[in-house]
PDB file of N, CA and C in Angstrom:
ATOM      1  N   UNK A   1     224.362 -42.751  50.614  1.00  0.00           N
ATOM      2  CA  UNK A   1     224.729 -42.656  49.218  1.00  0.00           C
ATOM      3  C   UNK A   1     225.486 -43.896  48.743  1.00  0.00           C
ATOM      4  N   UNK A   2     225.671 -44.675  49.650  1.00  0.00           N
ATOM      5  CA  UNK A   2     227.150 -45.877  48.920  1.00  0.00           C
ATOM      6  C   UNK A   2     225.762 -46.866  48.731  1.00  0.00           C
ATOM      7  N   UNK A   3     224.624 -46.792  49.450  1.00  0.00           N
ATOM      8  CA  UNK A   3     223.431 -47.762  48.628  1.00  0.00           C
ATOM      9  C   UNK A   3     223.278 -47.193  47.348  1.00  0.00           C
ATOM     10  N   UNK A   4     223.194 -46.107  47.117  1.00  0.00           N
ATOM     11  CA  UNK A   4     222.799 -45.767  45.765  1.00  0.00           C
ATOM     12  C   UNK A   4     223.817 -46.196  44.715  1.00  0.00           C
ATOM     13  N   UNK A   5     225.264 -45.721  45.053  1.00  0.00           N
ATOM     14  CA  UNK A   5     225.685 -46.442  44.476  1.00  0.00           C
ATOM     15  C   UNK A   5     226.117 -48.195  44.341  1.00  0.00           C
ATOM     16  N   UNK A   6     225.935 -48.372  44.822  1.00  0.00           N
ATOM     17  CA  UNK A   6     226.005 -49.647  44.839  1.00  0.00           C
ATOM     18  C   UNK A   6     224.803 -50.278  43.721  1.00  0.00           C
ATOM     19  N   UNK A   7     223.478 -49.819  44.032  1.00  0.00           N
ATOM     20  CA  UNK A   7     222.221 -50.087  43.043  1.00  0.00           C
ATOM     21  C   UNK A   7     222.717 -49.491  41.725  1.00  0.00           C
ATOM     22  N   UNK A   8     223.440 -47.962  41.559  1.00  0.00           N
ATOM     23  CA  UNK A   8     223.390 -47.903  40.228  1.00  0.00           C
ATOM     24  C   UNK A   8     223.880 -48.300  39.593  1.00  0.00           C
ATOM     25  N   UNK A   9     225.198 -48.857  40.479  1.00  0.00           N
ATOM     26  CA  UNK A   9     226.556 -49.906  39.278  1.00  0.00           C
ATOM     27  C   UNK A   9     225.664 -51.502  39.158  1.00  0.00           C
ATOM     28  N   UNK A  10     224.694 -52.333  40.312  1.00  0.00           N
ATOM     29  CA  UNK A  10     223.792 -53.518  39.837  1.00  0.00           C
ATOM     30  C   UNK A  10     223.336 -53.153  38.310  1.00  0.00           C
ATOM     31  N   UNK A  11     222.478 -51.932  38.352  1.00  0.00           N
ATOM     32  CA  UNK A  11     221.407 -51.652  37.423  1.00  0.00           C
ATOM     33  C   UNK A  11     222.374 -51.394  35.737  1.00  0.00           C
ATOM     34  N   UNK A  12     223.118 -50.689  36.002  1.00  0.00           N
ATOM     35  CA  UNK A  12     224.244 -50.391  34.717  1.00  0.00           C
ATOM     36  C   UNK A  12     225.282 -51.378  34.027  1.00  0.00           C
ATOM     37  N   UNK A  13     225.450 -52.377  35.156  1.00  0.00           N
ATOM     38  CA  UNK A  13     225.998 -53.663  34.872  1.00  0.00           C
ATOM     39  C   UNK A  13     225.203 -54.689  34.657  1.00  0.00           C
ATOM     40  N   UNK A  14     224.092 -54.770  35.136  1.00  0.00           N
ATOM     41  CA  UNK A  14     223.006 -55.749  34.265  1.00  0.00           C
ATOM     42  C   UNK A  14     222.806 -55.322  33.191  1.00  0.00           C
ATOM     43  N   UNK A  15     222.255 -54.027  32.580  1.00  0.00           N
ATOM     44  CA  UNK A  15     221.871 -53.834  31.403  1.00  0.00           C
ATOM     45  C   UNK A  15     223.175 -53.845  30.340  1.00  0.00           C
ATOM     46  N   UNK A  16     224.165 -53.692  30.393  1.00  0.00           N
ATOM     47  CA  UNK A  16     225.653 -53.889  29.844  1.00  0.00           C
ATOM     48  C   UNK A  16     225.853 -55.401  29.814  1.00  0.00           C
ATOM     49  N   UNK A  17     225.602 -55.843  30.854  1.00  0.00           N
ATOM     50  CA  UNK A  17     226.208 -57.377  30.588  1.00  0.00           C
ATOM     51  C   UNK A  17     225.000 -57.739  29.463  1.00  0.00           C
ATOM     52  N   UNK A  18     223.906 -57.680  29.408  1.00  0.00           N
ATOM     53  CA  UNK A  18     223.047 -58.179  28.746  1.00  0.00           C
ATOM     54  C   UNK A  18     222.887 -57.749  27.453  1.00  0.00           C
ATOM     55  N   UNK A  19     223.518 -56.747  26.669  1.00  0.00           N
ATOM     56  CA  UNK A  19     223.774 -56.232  25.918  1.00  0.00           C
ATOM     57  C   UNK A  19     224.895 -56.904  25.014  1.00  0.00           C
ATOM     58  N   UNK A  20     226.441 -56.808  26.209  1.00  0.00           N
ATOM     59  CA  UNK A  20     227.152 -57.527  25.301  1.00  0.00           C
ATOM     60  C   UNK A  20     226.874 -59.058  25.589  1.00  0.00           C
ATOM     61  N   UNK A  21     226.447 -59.921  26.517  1.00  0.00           N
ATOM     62  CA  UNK A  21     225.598 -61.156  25.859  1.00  0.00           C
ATOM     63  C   UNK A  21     225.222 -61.447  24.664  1.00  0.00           C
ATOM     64  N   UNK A  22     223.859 -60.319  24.103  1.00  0.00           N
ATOM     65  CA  UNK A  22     223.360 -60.260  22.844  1.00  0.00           C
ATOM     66  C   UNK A  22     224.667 -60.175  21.741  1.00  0.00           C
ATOM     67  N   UNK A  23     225.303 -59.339  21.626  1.00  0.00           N
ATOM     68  CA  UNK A  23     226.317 -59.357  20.923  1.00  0.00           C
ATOM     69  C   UNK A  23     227.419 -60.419  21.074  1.00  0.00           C
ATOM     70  N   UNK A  24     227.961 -61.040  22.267  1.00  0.00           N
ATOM     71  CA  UNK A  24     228.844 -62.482  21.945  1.00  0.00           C
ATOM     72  C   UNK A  24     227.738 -63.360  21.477  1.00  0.00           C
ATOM     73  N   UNK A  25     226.433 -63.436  21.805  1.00  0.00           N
ATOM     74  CA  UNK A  25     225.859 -64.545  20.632  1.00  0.00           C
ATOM     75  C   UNK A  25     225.632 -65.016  19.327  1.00  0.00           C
ATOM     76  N   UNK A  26     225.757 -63.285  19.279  1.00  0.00           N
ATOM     77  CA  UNK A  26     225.117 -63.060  17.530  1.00  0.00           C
ATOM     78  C   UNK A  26     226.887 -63.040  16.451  1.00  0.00           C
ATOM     79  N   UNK A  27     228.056 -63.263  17.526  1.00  0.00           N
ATOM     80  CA  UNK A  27     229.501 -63.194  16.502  1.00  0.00           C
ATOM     81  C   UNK A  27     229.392 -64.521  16.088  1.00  0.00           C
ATOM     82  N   UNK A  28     230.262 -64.993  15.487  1.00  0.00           N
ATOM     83  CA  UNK A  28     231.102 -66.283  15.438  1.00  0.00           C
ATOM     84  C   UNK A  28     232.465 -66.639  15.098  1.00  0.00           C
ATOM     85  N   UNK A  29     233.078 -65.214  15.649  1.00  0.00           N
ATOM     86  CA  UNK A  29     234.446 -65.030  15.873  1.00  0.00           C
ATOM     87  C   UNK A  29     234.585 -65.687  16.846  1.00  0.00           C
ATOM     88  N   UNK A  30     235.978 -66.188  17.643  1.00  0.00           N
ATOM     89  CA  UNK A  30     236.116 -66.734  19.009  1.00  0.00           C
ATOM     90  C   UNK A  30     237.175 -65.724  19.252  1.00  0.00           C
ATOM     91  N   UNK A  31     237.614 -65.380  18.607  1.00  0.00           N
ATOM     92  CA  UNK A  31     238.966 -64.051  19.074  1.00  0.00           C
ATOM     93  C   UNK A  31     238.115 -62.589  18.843  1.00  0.00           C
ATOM     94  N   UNK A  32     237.108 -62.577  18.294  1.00  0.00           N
ATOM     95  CA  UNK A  32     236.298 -61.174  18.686  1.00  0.00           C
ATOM     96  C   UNK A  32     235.784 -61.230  19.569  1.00  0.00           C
ATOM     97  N   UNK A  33     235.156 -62.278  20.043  1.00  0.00           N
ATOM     98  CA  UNK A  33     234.104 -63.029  21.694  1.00  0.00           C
ATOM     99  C   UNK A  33     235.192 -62.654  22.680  1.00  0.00           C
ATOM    100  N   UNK A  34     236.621 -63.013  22.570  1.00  0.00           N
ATOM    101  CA  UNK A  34     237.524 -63.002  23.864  1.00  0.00           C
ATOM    102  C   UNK A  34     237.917 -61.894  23.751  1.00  0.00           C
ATOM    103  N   UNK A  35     237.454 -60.939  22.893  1.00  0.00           N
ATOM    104  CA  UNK A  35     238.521 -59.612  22.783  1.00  0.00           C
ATOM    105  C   UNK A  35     237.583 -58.475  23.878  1.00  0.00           C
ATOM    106  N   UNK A  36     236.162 -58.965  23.425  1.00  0.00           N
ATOM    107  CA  UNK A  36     234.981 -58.166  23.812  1.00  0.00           C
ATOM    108  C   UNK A  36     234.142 -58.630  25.238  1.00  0.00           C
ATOM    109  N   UNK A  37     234.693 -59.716  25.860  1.00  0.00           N
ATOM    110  CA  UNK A  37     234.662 -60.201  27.081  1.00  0.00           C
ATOM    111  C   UNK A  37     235.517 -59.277  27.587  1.00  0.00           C
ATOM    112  N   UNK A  38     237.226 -59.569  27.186  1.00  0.00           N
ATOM    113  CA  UNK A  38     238.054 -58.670  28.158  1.00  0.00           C
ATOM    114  C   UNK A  38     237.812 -57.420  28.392  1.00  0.00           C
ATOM    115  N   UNK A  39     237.730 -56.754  27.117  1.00  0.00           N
ATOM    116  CA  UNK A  39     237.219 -55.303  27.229  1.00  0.00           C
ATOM    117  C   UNK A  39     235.880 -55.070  28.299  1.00  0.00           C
ATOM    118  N   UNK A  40     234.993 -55.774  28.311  1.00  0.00           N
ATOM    119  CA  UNK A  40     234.084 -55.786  28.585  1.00  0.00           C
ATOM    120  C   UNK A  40     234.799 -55.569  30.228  1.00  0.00           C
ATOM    121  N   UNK A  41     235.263 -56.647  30.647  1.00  0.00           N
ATOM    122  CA  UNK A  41     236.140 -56.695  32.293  1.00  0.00           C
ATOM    123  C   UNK A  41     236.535 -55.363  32.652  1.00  0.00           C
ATOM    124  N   UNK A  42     237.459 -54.556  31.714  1.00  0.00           N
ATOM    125  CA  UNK A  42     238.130 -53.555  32.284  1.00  0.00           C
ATOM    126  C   UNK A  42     237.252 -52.371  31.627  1.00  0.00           C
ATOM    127  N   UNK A  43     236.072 -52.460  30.921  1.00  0.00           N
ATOM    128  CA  UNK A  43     235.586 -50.964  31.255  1.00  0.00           C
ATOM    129  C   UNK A  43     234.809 -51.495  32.526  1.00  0.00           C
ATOM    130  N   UNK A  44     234.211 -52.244  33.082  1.00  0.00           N
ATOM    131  CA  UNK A  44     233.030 -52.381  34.530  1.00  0.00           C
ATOM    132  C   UNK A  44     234.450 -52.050  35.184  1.00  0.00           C
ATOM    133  N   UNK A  45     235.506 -52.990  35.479  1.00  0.00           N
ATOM    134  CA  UNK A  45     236.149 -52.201  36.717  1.00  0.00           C
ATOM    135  C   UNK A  45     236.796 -50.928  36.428  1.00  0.00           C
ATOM    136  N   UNK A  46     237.009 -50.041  35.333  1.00  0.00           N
ATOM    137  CA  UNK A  46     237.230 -49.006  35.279  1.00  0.00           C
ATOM    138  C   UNK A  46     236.188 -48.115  35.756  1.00  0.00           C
ATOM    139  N   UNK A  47     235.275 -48.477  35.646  1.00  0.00           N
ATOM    140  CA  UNK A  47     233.927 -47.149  35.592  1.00  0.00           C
ATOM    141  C   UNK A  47     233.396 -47.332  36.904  1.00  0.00           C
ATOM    142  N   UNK A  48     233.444 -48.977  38.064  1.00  0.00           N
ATOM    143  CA  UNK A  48     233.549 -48.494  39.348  1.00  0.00           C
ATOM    144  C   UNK A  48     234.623 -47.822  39.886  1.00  0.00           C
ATOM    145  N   UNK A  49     236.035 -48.453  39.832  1.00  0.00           N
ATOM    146  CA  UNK A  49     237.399 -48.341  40.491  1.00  0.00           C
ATOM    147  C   UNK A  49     237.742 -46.657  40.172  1.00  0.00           C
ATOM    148  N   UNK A  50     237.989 -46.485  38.609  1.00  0.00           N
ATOM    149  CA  UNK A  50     238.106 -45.045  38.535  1.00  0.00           C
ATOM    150  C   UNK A  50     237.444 -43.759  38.611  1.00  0.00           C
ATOM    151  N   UNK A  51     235.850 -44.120  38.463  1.00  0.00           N
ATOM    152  CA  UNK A  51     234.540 -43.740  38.716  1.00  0.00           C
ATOM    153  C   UNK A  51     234.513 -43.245  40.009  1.00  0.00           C
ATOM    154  N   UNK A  52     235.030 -44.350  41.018  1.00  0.00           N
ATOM    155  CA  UNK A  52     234.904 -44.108  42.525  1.00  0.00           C
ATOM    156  C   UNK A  52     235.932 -43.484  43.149  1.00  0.00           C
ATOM    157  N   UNK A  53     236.966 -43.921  42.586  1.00  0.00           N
ATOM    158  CA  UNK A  53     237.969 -43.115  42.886  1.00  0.00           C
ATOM    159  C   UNK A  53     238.166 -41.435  42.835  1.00  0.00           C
ATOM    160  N   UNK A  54     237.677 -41.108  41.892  1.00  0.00           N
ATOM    161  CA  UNK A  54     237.369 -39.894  41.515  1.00  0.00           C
ATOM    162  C   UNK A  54     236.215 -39.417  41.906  1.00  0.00           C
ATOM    163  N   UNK A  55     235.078 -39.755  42.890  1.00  0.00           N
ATOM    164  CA  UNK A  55     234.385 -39.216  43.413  1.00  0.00           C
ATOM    165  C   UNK A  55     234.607 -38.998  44.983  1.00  0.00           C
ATOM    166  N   UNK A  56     235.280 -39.727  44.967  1.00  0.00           N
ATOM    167  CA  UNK A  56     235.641 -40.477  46.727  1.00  0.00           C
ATOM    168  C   UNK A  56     237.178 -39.059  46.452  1.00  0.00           C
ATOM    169  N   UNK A  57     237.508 -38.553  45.571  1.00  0.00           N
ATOM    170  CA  UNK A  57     238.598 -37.392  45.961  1.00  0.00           C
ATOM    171  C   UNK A  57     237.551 -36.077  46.050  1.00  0.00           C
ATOM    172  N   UNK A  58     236.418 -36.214  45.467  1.00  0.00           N
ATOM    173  CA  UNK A  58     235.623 -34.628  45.890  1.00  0.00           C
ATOM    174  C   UNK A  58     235.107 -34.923  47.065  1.00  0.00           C
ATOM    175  N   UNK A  59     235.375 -33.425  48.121  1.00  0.00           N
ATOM    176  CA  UNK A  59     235.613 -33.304  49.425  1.00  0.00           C
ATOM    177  C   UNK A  59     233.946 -33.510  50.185  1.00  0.00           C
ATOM    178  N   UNK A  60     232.820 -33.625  49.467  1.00  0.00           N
ATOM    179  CA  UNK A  60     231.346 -33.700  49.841  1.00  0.00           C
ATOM    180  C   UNK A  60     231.213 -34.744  49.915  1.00  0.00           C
ATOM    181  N   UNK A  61     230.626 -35.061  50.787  1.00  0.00           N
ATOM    182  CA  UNK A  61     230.012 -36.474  51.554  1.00  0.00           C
ATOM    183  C   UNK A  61     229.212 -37.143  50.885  1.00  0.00           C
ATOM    184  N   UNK A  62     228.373 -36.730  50.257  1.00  0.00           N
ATOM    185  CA  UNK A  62     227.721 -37.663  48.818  1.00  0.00           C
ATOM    186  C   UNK A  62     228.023 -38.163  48.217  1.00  0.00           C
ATOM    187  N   UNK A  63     229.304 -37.299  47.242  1.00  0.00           N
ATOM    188  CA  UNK A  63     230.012 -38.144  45.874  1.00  0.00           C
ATOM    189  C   UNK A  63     230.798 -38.960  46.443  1.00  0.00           C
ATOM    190  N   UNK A  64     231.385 -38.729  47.821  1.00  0.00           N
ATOM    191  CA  UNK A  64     232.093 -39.735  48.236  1.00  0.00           C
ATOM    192  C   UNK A  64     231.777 -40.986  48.771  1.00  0.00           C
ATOM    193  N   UNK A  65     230.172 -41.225  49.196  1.00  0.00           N
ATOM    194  CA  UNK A  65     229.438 -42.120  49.681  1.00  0.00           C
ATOM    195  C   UNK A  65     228.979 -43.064  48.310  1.00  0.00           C
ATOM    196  N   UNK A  66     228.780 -42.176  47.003  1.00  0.00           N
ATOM    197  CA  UNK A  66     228.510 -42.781  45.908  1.00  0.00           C
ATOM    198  C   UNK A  66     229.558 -43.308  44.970  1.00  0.00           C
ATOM    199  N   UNK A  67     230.782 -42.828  45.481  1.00  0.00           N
ATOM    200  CA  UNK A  67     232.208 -43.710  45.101  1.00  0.00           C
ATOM    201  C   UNK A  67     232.403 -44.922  45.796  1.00  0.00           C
ATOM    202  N   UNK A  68     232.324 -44.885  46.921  1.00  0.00           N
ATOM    203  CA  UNK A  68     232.510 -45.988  47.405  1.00  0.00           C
ATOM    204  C   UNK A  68     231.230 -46.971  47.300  1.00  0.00           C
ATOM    205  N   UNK A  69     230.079 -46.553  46.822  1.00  0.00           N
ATOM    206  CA  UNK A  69     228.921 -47.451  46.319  1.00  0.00           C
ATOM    207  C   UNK A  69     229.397 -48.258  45.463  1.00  0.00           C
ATOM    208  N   UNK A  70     229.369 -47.618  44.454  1.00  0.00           N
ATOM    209  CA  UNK A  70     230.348 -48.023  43.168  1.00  0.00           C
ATOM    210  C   UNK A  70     231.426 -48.859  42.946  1.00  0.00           C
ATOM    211  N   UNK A  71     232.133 -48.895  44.471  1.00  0.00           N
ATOM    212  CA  UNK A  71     233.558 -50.023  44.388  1.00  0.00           C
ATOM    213  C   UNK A  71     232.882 -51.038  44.750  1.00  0.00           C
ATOM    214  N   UNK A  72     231.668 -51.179  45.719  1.00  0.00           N
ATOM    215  CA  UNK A  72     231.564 -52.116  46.840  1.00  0.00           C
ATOM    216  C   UNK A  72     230.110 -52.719  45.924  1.00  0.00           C
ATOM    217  N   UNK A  73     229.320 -52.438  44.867  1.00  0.00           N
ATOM    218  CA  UNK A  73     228.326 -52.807  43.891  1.00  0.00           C
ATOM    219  C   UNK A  73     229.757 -53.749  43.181  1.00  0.00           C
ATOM    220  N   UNK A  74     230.514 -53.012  42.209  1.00  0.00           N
ATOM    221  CA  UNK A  74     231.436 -53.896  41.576  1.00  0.00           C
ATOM    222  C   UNK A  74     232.126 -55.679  42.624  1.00  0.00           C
ATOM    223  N   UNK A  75     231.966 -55.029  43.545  1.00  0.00           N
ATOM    224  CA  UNK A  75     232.500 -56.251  44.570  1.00  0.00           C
ATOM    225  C   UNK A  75     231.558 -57.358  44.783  1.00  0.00           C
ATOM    226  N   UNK A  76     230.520 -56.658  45.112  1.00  0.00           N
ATOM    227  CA  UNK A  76     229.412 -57.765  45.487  1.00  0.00           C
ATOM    228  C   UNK A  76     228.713 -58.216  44.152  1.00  0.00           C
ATOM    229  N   UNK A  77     228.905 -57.959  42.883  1.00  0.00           N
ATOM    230  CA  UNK A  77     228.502 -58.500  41.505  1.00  0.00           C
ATOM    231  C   UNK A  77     229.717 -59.473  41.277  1.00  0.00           C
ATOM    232  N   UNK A  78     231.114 -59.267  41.517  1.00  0.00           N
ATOM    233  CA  UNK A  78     231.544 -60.046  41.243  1.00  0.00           C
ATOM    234  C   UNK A  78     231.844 -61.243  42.470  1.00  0.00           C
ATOM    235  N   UNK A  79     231.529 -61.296  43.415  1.00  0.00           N
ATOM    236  CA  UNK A  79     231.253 -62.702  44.299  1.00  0.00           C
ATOM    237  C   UNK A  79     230.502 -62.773  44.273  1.00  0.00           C
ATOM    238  N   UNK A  80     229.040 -62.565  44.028  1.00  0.00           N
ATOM    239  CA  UNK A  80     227.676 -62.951  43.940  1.00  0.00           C
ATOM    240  C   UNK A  80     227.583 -63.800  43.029  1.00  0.00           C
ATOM    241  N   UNK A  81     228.327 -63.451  41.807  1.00  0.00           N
ATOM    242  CA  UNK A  81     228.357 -63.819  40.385  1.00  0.00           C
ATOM    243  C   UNK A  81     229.367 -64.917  40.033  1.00  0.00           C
ATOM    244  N   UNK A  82     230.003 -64.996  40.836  1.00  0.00           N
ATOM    245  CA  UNK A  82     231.840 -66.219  40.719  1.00  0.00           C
ATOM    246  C   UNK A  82     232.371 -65.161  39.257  1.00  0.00           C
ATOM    247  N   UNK A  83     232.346 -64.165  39.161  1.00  0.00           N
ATOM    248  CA  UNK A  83     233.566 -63.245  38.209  1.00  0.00           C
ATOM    249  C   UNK A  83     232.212 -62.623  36.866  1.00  0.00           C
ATOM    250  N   UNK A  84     230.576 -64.126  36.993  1.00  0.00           N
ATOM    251  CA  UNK A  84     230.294 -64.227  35.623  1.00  0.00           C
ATOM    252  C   UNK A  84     229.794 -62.828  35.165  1.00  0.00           C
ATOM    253  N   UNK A  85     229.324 -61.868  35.701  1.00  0.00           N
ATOM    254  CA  UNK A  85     228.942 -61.041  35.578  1.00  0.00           C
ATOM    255  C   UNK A  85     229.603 -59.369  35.546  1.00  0.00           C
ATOM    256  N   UNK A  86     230.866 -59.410  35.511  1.00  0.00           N
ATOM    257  CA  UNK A  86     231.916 -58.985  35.758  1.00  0.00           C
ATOM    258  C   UNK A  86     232.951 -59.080  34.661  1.00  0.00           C
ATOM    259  N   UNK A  87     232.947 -60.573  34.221  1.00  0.00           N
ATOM    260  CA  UNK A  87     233.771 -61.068  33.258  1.00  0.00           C
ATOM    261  C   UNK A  87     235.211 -61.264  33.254  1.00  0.00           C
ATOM    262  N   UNK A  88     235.033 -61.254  34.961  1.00  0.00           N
ATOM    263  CA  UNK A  88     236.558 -61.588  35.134  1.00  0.00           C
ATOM    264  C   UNK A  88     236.907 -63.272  35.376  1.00  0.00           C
ATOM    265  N   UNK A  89     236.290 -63.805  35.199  1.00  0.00           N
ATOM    266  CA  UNK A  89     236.044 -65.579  35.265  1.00  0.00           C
ATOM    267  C   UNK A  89     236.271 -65.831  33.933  1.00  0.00           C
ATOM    268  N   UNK A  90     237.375 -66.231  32.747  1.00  0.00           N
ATOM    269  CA  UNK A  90     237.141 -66.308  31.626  1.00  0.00           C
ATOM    270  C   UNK A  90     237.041 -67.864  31.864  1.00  0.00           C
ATOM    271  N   UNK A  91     237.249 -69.076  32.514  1.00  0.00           N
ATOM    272  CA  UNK A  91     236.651 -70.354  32.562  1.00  0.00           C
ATOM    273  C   UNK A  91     234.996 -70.342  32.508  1.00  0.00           C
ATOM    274  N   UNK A  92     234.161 -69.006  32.909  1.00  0.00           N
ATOM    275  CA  UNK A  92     232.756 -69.620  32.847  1.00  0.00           C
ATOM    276  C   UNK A  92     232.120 -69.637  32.104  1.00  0.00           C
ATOM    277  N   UNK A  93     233.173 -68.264  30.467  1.00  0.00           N
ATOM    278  CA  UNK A  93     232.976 -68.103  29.643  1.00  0.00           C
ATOM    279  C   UNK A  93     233.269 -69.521  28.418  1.00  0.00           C
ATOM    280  N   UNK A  94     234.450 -70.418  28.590  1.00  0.00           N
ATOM    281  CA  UNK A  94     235.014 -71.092  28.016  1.00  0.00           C
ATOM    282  C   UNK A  94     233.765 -72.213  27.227  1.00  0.00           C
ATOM    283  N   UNK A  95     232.732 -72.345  27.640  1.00  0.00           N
ATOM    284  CA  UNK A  95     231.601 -73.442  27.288  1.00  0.00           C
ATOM    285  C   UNK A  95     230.392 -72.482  26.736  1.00  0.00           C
ATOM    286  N   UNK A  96     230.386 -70.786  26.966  1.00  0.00           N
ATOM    287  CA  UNK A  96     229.372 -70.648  26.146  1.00  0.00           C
ATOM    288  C   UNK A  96     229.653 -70.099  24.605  1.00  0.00           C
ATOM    289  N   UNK A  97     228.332 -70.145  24.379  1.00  0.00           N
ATOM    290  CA  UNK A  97     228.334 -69.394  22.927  1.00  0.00           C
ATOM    291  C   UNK A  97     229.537 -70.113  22.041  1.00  0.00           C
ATOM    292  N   UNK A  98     229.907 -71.540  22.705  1.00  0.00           N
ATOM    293  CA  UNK A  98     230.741 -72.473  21.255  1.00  0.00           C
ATOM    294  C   UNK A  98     232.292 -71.907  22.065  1.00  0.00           C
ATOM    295  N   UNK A  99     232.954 -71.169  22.352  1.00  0.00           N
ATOM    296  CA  UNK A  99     234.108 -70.560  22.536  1.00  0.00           C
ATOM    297  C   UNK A  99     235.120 -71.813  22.986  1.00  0.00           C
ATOM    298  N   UNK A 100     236.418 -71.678  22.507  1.00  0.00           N
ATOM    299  CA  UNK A 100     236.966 -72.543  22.543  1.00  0.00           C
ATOM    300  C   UNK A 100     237.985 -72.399  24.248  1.00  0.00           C
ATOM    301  N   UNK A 101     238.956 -73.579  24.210  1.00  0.00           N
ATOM    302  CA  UNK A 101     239.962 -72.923  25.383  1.00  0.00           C
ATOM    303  C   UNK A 101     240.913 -72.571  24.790  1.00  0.00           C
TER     304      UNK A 101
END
């Protein structure tokens, strides 16, 4: 089960990152872009970290195999990625979409 999770946080965090992509392209705020990056950071590690956390406390071997999917998908997206995919790297953000430092 920690493969599964692990694939479902890849699959839910690609389609999210690519989403709000579309949306930091289409602003031309630079303080709505950095507001919606950060946010962006702490719902992915909320929805593995607290996601997993809270499955990894129900006592069945599944939800708990798919909690810890979930921490260890968030882990390997963000070193796979250097933070970019994650959005915890705000330097890799600093050059796109115009954004200032």
């Amino acid at each position: 089960m920690a493969l599964a999770g692990t694939m479902a946080f890849i699959v839910v965090n690609a389609m999210a990152g690519f989403f709000v992509f579309l949306v930091i392209a289409s602003i031309n705020d630079d303080a709505a872009t950095k507001a919606l990056v950060g946010l962006t950071a702490v719902a992915s590690a909320a929805a593995a970290f607290g996601g997993g956390w809270l499955l990894i406390r129900r006592k069945r071997p599944a939800p708990k195999g798919f909690g810890i999917g979930l921490m260890i998908g968030w882990s390997l997206v963000t070193v796979c990625t250097a933070g970019l995919c994650t959005a915890i790297n705000p330097e890799l953000y600093t050059g796109m979409f115009g954004m200032a430092r």
